[in-house]
C-alpha atoms as a PDB file:
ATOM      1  CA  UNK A   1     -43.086 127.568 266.411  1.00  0.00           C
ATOM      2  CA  UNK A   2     -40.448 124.973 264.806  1.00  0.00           C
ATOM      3  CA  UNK A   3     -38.338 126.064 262.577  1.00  0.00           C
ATOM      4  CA  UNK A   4     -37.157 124.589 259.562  1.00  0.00           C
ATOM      5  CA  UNK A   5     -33.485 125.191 259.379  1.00  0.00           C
ATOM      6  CA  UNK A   6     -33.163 123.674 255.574  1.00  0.00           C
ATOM      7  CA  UNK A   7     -35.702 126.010 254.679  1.00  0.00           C
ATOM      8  CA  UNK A   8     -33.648 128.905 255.684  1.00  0.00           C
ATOM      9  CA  UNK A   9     -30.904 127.686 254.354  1.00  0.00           C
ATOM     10  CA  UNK A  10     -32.410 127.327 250.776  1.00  0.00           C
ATOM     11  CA  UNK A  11     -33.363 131.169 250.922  1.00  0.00           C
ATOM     12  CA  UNK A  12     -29.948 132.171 251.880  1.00  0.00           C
ATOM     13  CA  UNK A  13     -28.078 130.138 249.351  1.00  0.00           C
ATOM     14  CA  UNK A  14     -30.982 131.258 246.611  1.00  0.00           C
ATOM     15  CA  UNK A  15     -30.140 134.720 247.326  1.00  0.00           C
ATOM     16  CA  UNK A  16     -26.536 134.400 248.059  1.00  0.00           C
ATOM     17  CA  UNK A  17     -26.887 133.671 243.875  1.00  0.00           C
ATOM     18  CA  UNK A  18     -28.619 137.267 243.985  1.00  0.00           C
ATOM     19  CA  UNK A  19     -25.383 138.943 245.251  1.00  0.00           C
ATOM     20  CA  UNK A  20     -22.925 136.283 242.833  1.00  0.00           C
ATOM     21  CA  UNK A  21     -19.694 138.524 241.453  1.00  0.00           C
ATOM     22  CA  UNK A  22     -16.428 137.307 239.952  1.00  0.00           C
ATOM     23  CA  UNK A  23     -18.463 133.845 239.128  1.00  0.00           C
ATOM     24  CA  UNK A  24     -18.909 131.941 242.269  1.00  0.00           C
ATOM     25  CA  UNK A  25     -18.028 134.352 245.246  1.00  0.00           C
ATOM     26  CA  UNK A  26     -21.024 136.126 246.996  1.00  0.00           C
ATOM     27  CA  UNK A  27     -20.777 138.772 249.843  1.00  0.00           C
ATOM     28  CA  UNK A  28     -21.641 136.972 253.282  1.00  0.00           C
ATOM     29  CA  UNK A  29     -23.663 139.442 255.150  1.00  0.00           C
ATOM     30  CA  UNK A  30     -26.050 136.462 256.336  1.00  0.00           C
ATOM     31  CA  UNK A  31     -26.522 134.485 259.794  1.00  0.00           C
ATOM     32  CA  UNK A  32     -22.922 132.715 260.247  1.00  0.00           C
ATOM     33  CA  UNK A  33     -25.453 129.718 261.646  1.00  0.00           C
ATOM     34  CA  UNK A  34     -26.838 129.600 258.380  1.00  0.00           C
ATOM     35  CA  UNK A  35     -23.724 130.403 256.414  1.00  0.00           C
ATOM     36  CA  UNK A  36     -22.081 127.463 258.783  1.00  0.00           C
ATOM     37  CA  UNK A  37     -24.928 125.002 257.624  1.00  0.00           C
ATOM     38  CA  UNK A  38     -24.268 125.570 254.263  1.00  0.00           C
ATOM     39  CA  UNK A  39     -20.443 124.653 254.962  1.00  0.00           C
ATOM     40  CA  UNK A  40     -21.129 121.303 256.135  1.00  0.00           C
ATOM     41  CA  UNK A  41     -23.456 120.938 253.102  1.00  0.00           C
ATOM     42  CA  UNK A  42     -20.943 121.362 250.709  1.00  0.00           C
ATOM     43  CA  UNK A  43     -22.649 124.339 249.023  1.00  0.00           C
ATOM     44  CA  UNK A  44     -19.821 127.221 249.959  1.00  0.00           C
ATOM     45  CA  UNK A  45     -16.165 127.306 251.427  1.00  0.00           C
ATOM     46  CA  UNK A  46     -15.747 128.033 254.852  1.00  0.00           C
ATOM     47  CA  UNK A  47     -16.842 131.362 255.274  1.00  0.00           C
ATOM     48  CA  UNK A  48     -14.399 132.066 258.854  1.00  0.00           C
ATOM     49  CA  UNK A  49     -12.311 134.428 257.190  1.00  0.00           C
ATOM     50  CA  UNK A  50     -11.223 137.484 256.481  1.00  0.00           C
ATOM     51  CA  UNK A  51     -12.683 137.906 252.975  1.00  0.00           C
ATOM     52  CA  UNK A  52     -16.426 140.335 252.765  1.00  0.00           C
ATOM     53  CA  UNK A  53     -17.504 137.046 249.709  1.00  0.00           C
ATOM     54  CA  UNK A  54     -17.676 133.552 250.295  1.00  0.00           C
ATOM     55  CA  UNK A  55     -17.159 130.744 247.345  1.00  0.00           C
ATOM     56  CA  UNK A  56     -19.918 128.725 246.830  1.00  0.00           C
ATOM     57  CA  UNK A  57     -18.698 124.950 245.321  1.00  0.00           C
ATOM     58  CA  UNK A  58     -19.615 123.825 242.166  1.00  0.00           C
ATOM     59  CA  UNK A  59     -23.295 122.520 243.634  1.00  0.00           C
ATOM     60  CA  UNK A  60     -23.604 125.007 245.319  1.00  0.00           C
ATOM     61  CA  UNK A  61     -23.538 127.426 242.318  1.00  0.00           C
ATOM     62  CA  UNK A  62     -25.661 125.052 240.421  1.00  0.00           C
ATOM     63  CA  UNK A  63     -28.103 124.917 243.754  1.00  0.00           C
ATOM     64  CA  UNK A  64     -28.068 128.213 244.289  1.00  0.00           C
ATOM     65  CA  UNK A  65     -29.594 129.431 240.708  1.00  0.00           C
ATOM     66  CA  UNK A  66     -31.873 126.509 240.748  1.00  0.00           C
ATOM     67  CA  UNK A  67     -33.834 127.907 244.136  1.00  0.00           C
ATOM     68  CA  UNK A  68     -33.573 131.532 242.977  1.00  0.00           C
ATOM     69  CA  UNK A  69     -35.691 130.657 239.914  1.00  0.00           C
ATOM     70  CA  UNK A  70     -38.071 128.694 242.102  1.00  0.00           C
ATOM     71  CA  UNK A  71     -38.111 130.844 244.835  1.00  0.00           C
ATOM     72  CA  UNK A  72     -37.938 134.098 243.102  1.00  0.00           C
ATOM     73  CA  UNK A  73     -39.453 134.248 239.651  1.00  0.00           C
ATOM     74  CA  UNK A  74     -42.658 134.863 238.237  1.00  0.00           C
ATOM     75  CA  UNK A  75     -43.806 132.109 235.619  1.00  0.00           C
ATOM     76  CA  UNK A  76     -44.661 133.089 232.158  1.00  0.00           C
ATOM     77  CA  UNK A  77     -48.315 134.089 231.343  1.00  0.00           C
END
């Protein structure tokens, strides 16, 4: 089975949106690959620290609500 790492990135950022407080920060109890992807993508700060939240960027706020309403919401009847 192949998987599709930008895939599993979309899920974690849509749900990091899920667990948003203080505007943009998020906790970061997800796979530190995944996390790390999303680094280099420019959607969150680098989450190697100390801090239980990461920050996600500007896009990656944006992003981030975008694929929790298309991953994670029912469509009006």
């Amino acid at each position: 089975m192949e998987i599709d790492e930008d895939r599993i990135d979309d899920a974690v950022l849509a749900l990091l949106w899920l667990t948003l407080h203080n505007v943009r920060c998020a906790w970061k109890g997800f796979d530190w690959a995944a996390t790390d992807r999303l680094h280099k993508k420019g959607m969150i700060g680098d989450p190697v620290n100390k801090s239980k939240s990461l920050v996600l960027t500007d896009e990656g706020l944006e992003r981030s609500q975008a694929l929790f309403r298309e991953l994670f919401t029912r469509s009006p009847q």
